[in-house]
C-alpha atoms as a PDB file:
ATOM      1  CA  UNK A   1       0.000   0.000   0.000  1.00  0.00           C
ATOM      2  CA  UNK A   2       2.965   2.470   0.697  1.00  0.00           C
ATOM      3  CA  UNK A   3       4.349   1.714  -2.737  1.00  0.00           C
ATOM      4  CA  UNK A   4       1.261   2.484  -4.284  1.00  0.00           C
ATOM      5  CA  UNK A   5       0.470   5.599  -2.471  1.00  0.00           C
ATOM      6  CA  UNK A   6       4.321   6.600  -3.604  1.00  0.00           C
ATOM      7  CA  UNK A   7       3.661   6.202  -7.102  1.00  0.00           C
ATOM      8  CA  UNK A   8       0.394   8.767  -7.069  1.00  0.00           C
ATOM      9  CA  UNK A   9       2.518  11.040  -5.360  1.00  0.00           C
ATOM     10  CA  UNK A  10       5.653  10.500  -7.962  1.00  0.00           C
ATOM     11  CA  UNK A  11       2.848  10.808 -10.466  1.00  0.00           C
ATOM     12  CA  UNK A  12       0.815  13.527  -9.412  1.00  0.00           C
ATOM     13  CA  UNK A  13       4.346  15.629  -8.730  1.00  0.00           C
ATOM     14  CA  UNK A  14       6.328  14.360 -12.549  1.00  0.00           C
ATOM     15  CA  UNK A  15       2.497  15.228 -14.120  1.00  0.00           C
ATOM     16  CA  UNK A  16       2.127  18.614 -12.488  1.00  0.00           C
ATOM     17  CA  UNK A  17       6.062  19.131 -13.628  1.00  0.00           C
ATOM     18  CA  UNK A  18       5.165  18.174 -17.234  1.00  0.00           C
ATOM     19  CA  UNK A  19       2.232  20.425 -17.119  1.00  0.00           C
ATOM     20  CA  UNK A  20       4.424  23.590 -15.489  1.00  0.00           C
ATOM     21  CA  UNK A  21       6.710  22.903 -17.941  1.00  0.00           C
ATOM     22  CA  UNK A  22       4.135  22.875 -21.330  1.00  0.00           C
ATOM     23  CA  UNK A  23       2.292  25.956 -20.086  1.00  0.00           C
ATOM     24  CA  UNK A  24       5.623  27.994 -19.789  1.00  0.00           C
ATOM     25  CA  UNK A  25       6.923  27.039 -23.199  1.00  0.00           C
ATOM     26  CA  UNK A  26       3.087  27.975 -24.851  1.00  0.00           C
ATOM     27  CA  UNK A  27       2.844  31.428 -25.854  1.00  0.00           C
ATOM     28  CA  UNK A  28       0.964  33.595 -23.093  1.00  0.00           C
ATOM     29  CA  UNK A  29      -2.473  34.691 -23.393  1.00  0.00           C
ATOM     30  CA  UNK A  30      -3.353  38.077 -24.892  1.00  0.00           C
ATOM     31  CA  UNK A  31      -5.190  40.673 -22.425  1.00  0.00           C
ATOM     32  CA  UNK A  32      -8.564  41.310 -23.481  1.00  0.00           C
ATOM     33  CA  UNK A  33      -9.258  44.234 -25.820  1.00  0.00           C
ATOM     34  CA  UNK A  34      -9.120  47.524 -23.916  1.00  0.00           C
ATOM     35  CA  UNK A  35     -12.658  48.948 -23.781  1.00  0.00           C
ATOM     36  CA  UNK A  36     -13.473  52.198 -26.059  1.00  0.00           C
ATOM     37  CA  UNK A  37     -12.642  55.058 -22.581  1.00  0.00           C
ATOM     38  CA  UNK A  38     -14.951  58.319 -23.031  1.00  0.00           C
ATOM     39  CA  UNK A  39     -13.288  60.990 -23.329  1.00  0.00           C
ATOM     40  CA  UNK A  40     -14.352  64.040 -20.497  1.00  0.00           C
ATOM     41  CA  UNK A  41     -13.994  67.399 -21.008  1.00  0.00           C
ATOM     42  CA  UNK A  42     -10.950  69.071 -18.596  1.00  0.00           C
ATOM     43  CA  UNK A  43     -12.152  71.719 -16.152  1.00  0.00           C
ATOM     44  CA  UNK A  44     -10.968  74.821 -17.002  1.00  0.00           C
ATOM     45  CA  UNK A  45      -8.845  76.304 -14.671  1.00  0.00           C
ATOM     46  CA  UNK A  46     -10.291  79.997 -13.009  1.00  0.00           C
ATOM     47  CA  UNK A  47      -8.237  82.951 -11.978  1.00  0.00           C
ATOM     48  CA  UNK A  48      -9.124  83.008  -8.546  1.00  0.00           C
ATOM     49  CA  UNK A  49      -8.693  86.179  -6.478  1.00  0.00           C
ATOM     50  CA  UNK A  50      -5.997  87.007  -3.834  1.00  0.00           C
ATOM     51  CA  UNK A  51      -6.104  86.552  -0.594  1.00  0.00           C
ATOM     52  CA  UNK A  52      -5.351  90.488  -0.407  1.00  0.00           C
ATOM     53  CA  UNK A  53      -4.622  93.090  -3.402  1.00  0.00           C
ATOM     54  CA  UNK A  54      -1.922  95.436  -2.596  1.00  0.00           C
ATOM     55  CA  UNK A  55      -1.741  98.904  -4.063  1.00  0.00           C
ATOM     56  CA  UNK A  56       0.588 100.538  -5.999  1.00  0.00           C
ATOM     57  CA  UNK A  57       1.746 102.958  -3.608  1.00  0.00           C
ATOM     58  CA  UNK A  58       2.322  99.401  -1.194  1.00  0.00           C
ATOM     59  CA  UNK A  59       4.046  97.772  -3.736  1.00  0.00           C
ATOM     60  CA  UNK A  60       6.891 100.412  -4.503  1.00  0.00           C
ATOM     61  CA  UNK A  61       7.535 100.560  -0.646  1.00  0.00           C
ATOM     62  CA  UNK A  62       7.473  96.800  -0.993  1.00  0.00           C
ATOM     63  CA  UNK A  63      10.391  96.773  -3.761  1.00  0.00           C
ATOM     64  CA  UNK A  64      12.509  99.303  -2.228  1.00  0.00           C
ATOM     65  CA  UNK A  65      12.657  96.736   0.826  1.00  0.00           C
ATOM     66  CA  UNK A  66      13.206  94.307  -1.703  1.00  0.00           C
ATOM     67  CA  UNK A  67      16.233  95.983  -2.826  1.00  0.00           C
ATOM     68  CA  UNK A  68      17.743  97.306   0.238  1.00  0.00           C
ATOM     69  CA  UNK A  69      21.231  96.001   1.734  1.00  0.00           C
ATOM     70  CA  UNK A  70      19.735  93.634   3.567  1.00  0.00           C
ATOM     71  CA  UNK A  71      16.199  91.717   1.291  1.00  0.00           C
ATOM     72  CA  UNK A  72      13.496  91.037   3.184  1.00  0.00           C
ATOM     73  CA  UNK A  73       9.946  89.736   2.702  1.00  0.00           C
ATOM     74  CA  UNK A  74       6.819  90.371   4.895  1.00  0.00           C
ATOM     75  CA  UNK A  75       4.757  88.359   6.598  1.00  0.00           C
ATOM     76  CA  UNK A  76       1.427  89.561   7.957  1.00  0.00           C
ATOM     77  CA  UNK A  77      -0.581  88.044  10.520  1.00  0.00           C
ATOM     78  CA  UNK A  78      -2.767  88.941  13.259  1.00  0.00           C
ATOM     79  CA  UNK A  79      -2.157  89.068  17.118  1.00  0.00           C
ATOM     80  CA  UNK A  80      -4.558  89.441  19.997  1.00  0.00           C
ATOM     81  CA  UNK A  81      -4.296  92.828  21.291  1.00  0.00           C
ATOM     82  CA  UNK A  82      -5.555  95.768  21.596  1.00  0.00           C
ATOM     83  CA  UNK A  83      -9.261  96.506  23.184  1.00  0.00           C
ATOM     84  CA  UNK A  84     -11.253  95.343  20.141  1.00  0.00           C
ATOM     85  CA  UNK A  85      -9.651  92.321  20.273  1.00  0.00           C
ATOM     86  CA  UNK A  86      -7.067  91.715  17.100  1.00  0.00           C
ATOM     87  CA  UNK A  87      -3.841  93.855  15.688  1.00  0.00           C
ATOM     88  CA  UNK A  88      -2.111  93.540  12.434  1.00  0.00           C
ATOM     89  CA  UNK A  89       1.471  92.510  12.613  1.00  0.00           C
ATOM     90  CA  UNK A  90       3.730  92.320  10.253  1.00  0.00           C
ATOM     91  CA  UNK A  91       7.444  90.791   9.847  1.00  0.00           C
ATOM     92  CA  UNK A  92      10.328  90.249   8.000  1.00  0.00           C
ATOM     93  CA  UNK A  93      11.008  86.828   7.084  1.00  0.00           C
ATOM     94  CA  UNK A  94      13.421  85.108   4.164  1.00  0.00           C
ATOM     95  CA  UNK A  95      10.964  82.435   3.033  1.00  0.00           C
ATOM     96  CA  UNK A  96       6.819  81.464   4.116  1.00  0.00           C
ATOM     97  CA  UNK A  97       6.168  79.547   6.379  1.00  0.00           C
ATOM     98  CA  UNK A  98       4.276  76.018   6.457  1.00  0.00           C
ATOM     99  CA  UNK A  99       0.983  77.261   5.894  1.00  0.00           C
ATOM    100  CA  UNK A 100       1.674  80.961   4.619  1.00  0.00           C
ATOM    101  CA  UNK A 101      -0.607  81.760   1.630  1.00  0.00           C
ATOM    102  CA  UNK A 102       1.655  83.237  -0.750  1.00  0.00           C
ATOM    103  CA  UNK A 103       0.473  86.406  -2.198  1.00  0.00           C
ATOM    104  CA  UNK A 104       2.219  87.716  -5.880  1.00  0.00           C
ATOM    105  CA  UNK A 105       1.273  91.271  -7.536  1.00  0.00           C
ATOM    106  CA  UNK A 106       3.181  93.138  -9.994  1.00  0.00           C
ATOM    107  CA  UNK A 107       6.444  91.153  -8.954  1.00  0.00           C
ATOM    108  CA  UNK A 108       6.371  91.691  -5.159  1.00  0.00           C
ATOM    109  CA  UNK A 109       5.891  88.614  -2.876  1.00  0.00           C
ATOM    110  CA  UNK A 110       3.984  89.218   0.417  1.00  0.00           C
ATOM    111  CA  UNK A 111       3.597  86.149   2.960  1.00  0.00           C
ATOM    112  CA  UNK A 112       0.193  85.864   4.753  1.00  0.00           C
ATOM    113  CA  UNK A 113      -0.190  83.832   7.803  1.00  0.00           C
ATOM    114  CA  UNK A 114      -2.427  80.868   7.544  1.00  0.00           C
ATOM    115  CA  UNK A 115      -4.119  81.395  10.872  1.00  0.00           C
ATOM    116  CA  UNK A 116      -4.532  85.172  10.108  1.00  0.00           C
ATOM    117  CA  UNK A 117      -6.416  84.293   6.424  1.00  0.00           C
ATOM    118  CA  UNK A 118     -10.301  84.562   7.783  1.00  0.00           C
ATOM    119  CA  UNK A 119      -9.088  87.875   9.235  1.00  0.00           C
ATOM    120  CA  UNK A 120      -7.270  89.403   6.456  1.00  0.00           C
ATOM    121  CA  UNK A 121      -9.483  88.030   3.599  1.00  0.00           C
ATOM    122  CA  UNK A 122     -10.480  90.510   0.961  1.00  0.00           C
ATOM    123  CA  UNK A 123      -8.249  93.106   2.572  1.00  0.00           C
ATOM    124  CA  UNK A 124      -6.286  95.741   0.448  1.00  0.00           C
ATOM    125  CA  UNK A 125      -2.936  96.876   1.770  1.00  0.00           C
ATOM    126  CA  UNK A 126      -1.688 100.434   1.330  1.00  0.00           C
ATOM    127  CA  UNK A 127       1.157 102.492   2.167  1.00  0.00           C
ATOM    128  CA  UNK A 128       0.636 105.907   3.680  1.00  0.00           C
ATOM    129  CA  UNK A 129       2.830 108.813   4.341  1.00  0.00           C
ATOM    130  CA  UNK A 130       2.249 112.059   5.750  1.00  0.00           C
ATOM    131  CA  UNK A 131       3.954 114.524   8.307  1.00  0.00           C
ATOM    132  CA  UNK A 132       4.390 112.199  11.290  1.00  0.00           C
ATOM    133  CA  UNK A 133       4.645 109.033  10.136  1.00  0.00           C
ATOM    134  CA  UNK A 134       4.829 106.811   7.221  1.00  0.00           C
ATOM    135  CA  UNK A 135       3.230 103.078   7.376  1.00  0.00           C
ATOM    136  CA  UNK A 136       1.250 100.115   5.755  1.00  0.00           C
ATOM    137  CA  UNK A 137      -2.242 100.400   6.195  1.00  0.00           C
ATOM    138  CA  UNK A 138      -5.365  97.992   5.891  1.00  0.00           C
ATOM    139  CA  UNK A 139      -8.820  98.400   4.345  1.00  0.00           C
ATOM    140  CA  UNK A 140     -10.452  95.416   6.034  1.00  0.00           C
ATOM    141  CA  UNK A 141     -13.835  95.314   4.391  1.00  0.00           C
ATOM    142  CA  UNK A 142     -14.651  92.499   7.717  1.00  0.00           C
ATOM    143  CA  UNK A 143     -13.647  94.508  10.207  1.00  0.00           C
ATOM    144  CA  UNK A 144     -16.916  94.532  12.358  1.00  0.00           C
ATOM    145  CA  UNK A 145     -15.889  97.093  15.433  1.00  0.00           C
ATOM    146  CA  UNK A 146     -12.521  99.096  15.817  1.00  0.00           C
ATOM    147  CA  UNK A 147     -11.111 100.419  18.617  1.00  0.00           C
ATOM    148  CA  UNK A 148     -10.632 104.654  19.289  1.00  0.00           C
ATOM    149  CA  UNK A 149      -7.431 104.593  18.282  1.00  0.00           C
ATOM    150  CA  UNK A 150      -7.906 102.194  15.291  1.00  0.00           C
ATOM    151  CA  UNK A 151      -4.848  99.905  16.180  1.00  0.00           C
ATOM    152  CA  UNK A 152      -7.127  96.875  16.565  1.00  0.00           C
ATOM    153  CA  UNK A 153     -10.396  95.742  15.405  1.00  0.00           C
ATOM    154  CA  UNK A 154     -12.664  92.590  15.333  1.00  0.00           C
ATOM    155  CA  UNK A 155     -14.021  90.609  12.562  1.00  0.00           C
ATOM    156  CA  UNK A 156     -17.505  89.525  12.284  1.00  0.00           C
ATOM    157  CA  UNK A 157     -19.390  86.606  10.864  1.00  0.00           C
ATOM    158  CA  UNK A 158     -21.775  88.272   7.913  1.00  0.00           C
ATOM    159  CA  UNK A 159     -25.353  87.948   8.238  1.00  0.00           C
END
């Protein structure tokens, strides 16, 4: 009985060998005709609009900083402070950060902090000069309250 359960396996293992050895040596099957793919139309890409537009008054002070001895880029954000509640603030930094929104006009790069976005958001940023002082200023169409002195403001949900 051992000797015949020894031959089915030598049998079954030579015949599955044979059969290995047929299949490679036949030429493989062809993949099945690719079926006819419709063809969608691309979506179009849109110009969206900037986080914040910067004037041209802004963006000459912006090159001259650009071009100074030592080239510097700004970041603006927002801080709490202030008795309304939030200030602009604004730095120098060499490249964005991880979640800056990168704003480009006329050739002049301006970082805006990604926590400070829902603040700044349809802002336009100026540059004013007169007798006393000379600075960047904000026209935050969000701005909801200001404070007396207008260095801080708060933003508002719209109705």
């Amino acid at each position: 009985m051992l000797t015949a359960l020894a031959r089915r396996l030598s049998f079954s293992v030579s015949s599955s060998y044979h059969v290995r050895t047929v299949a490679s040596a036949s030429p493989r099957p062809r993949p099945p005709p690719a079926s006819p793919s419709v063809q969608r139309a691309r979506p179009t890409p849109r110009a969206t609009k900037a986080v914040i537009s910067i004037t041209p008054l802004a963006v000459q002070r912006l090159r001259d900083l650009l071009q100074g001895p030592t080239p510097r880029n700004i970041r603006i954000g927002v801080r709490n402070k202030g008795c309304a509640g939030l200030s602009y603030h604004l730095d120098y930094v060499d490249k964005p950060g991880k979640f800056d929104e990168v704003v480009e006009q006329d050739g002049v790069k301006v970082f805006v902090d990604g926590r400070a976005l829902f603040s700044i958001i349809g802002s336009e940023m100026d540059w004013k000069e007169d007798a006393l002082s000379a600075k960047f200023v904000f026209n935050n169409p969000n701005i909801k309250d200001a404070c007396g002195c207008g260095e801080s403001f708060t933003v508002g949900t719209q109705p």
